[in-house]
N, C-alpha and C. Protein backbone atom coordinates (compact mmCIF):
# COMPACT_ATOMS: atom_id res chain seq x y z
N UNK A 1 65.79 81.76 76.80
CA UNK A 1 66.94 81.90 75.93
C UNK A 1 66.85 80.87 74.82
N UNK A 2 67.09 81.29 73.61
CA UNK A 2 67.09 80.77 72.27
C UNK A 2 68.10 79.55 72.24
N UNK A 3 68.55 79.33 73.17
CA UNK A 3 70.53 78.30 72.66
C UNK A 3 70.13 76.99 73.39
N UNK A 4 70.46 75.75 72.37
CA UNK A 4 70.21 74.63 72.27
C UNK A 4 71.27 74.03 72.49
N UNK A 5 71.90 72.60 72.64
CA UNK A 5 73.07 71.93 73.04
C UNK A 5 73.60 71.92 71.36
N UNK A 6 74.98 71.89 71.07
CA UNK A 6 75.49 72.21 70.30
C UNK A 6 75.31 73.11 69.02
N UNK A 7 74.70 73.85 69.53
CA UNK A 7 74.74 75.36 68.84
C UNK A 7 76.25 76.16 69.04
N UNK A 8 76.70 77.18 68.13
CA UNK A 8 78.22 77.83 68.24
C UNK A 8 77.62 78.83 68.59
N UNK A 9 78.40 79.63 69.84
CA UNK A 9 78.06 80.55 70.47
C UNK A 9 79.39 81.66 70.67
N UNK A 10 79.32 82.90 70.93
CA UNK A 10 80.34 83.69 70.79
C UNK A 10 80.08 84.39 72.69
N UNK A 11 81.36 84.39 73.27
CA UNK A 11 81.21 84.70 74.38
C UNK A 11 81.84 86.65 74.25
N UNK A 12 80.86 86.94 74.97
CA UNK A 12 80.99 88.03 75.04
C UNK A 12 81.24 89.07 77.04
N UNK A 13 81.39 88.13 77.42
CA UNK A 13 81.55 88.74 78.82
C UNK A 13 82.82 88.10 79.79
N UNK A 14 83.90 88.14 80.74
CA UNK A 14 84.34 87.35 81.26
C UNK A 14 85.79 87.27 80.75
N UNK A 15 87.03 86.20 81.56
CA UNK A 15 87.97 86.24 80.52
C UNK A 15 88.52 85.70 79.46
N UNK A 16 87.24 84.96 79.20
CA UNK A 16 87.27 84.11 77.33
C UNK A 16 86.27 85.31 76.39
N UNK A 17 86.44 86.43 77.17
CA UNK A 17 85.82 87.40 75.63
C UNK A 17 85.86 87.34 74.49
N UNK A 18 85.35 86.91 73.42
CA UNK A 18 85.82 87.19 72.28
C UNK A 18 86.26 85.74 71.54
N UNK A 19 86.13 84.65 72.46
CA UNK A 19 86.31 83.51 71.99
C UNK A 19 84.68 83.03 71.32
N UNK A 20 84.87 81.69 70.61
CA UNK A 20 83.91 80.95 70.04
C UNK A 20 83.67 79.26 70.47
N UNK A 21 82.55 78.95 71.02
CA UNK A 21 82.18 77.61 71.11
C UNK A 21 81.59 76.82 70.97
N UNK A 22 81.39 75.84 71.13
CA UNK A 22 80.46 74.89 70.92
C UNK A 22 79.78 74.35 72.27
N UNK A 23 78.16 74.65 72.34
CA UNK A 23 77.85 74.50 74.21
C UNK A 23 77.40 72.30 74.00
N UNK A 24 77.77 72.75 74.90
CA UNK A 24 78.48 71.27 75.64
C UNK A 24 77.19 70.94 76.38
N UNK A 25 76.78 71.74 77.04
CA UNK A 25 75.52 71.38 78.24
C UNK A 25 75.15 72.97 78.81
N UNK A 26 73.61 72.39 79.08
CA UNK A 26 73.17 73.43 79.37
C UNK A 26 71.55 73.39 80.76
N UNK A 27 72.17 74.20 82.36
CA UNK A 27 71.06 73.69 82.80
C UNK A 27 70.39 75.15 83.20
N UNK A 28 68.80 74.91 82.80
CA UNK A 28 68.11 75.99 82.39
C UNK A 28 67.87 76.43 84.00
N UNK A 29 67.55 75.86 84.71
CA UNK A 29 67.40 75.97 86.27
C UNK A 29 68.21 77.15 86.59
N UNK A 30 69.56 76.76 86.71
CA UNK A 30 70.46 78.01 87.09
C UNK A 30 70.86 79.21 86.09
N UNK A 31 70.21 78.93 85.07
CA UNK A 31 71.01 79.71 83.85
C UNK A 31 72.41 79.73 83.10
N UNK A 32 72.71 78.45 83.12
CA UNK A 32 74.13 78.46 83.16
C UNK A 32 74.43 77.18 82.10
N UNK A 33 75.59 77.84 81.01
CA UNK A 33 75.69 76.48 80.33
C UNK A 33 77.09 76.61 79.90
N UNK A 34 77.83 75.04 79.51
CA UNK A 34 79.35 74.64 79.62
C UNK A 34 79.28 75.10 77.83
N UNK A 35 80.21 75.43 77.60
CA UNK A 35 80.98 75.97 76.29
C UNK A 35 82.49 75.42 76.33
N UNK A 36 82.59 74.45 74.94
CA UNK A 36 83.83 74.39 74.81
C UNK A 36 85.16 74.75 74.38
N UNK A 37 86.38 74.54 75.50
CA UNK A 37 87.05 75.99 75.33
C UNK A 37 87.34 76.86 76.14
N UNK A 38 86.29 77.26 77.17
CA UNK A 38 85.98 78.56 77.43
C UNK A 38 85.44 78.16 79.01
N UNK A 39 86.35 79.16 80.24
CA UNK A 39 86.10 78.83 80.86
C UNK A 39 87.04 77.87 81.71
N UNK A 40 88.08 77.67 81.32
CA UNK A 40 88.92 76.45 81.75
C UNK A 40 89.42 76.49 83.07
N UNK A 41 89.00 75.32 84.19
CA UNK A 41 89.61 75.65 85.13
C UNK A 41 90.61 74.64 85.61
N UNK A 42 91.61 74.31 86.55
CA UNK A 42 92.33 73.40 87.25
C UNK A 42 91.49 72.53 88.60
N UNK A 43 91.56 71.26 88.04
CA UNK A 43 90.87 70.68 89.61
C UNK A 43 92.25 69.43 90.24
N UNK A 44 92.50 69.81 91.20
CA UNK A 44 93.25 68.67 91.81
C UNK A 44 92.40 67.63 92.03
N UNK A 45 93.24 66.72 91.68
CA UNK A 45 93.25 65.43 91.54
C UNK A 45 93.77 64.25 92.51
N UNK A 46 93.36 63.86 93.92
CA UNK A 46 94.34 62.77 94.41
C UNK A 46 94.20 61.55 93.95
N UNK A 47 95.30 60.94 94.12
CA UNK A 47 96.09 59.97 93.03
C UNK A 47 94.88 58.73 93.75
N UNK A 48 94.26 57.83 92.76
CA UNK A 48 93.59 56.26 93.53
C UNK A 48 93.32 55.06 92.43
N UNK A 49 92.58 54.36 92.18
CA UNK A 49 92.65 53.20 91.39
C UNK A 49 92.19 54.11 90.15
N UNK A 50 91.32 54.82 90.00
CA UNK A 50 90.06 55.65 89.08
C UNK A 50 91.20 56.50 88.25
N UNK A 51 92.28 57.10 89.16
CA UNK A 51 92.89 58.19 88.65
C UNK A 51 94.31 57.69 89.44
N UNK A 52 95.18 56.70 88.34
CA UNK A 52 96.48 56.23 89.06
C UNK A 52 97.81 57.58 89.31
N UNK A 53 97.41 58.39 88.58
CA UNK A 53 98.28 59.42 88.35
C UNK A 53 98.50 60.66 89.32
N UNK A 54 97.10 60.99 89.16
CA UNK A 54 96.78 62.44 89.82
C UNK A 54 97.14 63.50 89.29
N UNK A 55 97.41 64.38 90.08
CA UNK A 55 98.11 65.94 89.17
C UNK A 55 96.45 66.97 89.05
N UNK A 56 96.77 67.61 88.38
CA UNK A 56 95.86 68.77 87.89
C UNK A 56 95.17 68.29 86.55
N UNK A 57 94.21 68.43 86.65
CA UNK A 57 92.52 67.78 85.33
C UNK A 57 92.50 69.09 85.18
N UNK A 58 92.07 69.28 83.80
CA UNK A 58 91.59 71.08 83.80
C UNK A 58 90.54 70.55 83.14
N UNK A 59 89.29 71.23 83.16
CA UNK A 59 88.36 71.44 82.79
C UNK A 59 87.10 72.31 82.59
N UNK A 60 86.33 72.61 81.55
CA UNK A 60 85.34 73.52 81.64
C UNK A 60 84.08 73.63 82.75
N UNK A 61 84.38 75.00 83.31
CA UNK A 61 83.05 75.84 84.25
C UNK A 61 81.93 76.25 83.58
N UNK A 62 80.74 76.10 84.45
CA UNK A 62 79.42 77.17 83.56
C UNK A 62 79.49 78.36 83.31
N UNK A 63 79.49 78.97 82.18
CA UNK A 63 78.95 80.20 82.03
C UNK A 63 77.36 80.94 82.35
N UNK A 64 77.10 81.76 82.83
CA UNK A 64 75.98 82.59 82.62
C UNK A 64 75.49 82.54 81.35
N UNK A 65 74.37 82.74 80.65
CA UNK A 65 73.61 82.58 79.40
C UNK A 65 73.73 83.81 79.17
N UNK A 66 73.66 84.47 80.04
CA UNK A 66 73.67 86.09 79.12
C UNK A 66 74.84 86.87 79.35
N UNK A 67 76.20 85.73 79.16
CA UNK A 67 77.59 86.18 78.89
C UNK A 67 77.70 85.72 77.45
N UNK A 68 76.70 84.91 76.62
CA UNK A 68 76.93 84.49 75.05
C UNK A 68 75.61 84.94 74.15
N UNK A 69 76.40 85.22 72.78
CA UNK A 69 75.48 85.42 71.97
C UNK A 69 75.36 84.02 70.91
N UNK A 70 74.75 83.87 70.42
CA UNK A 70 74.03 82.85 69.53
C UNK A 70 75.07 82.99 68.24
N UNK A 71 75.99 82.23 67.43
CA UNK A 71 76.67 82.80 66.01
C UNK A 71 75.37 82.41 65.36
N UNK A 72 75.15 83.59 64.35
CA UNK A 72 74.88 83.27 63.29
C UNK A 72 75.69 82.80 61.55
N UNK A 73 75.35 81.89 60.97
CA UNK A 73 76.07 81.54 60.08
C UNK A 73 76.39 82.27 59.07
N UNK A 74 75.14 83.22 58.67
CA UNK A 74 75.32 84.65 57.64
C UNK A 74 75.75 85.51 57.99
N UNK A 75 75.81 85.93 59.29
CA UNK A 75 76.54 86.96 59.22
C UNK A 75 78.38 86.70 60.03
N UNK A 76 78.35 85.61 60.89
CA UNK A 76 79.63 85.20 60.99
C UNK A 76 80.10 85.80 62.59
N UNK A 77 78.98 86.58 62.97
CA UNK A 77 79.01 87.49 64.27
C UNK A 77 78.12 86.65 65.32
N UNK A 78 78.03 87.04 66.58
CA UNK A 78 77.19 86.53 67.63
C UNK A 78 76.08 87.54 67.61
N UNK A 79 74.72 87.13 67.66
CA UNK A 79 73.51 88.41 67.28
C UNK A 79 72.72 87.85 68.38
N UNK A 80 71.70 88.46 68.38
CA UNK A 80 70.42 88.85 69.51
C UNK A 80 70.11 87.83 68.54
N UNK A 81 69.18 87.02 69.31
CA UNK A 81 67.40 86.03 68.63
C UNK A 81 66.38 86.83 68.75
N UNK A 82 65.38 86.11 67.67
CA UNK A 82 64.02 85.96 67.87
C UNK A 82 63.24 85.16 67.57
N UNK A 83 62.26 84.73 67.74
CA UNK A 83 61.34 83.81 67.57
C UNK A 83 60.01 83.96 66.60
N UNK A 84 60.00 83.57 65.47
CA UNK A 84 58.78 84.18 64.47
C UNK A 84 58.50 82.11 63.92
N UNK A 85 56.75 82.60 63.67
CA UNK A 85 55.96 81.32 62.89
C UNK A 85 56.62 81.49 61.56
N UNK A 86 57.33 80.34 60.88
CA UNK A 86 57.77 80.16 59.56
C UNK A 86 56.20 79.68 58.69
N UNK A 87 56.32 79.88 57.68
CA UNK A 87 55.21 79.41 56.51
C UNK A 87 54.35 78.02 56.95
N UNK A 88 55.35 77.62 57.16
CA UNK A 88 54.25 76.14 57.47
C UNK A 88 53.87 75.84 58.67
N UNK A 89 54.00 76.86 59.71
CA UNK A 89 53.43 76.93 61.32
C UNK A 89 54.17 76.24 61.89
N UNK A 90 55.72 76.10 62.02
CA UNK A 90 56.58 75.98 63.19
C UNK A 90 57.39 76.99 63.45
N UNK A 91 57.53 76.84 64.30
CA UNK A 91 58.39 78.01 65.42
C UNK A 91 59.86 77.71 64.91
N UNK A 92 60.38 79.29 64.78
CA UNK A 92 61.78 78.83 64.36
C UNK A 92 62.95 79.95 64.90
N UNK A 93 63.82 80.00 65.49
CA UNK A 93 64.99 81.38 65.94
C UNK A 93 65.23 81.65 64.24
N UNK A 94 65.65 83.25 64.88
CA UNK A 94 65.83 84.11 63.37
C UNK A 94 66.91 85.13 63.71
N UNK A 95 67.52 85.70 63.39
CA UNK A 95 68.60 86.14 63.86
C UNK A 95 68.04 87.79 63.30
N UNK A 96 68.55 88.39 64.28
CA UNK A 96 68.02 89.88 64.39
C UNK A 96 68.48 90.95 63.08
N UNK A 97 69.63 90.84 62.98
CA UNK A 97 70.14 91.45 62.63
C UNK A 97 70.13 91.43 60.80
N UNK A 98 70.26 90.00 60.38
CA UNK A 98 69.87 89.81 58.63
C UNK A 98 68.82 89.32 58.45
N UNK A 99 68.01 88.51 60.04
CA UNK A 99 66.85 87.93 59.11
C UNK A 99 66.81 85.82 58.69
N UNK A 100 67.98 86.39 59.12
CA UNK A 100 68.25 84.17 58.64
C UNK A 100 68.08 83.67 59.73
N UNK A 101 67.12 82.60 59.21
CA UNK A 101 66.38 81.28 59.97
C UNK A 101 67.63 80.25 60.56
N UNK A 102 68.01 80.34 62.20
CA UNK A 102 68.77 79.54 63.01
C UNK A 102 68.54 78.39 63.33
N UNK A 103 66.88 77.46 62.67
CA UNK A 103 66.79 76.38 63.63
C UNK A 103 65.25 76.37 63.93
N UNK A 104 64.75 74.97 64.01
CA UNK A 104 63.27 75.11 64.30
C UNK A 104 63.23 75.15 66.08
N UNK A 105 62.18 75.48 67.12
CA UNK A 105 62.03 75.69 68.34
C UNK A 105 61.16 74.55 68.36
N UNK A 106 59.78 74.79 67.67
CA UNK A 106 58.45 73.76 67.93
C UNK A 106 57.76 73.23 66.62
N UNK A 107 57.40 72.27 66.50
CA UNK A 107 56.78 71.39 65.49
C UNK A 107 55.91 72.71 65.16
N UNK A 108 55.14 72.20 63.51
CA UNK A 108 54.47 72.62 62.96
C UNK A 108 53.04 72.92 63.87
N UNK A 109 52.03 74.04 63.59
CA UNK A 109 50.95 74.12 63.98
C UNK A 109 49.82 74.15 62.69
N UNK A 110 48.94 73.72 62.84
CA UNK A 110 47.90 74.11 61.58
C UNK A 110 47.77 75.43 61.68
N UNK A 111 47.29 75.60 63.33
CA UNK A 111 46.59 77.48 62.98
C UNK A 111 47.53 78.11 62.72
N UNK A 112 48.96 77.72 62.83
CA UNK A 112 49.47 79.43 62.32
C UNK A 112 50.12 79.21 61.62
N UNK A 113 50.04 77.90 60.47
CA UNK A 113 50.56 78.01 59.25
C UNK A 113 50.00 78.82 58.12
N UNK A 114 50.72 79.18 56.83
CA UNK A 114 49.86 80.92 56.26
C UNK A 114 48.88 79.96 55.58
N UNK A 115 48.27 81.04 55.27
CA UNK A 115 47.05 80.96 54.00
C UNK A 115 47.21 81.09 52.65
């Protein structure tokens, strides 16, 4: 999957459908990454030196990776990636749908920079 730590992402599955975030963390192991916003849950809290208060903390759960799409900035929507060699031989996400460059993946290469 194309999505990097603070990239804006558009959730598309679940009951933050349709919302927009900013990912927070992301662990590739399980497939699963925190979006902020989205996802919010209640954790009790008992009251001790750390936490004099207690009560209910709410905070963000993992999402699945393939409950979000990637925003792109041109078109303003969440789109499919892809991965194409830019001119000077680094790897870069490209967004499916117009074509605009999201971000480099991997340093430059000689061999597959053009001619």
């Amino acid at each position: 999957m194309h999505i990097k730590v603070d990239d804006t992402v558009h959730v598309i599955a679940g009951n933050d459908r349709g919302k927009q975030g900013r990912v927070l963390s992301i662990d590739r192991a399980s497939g699963k990454l925190v979006v902020e916003g989205c996802n919010r849950v209640y954790k009790h809290v008992r009251r001790s030196q750390k936490n004099p208060q207690g009560g209910r903390l709410s905070k963000e759960m993992p999402l699945q990776m393939s409950n979000v799409l990637l925003l792109c900035g041109k078109c303003g929507v969440g789109v499919r990636t892809g991965a194409r060699f830019a001119n000077d031989g680094s790897k870069e996400r490209f967004c499916r749908k117009c074509g605009n460059a999201l971000g480099q993946i991997a340093p430059a290469k000689e061999k597959q920079a053009a001619k």
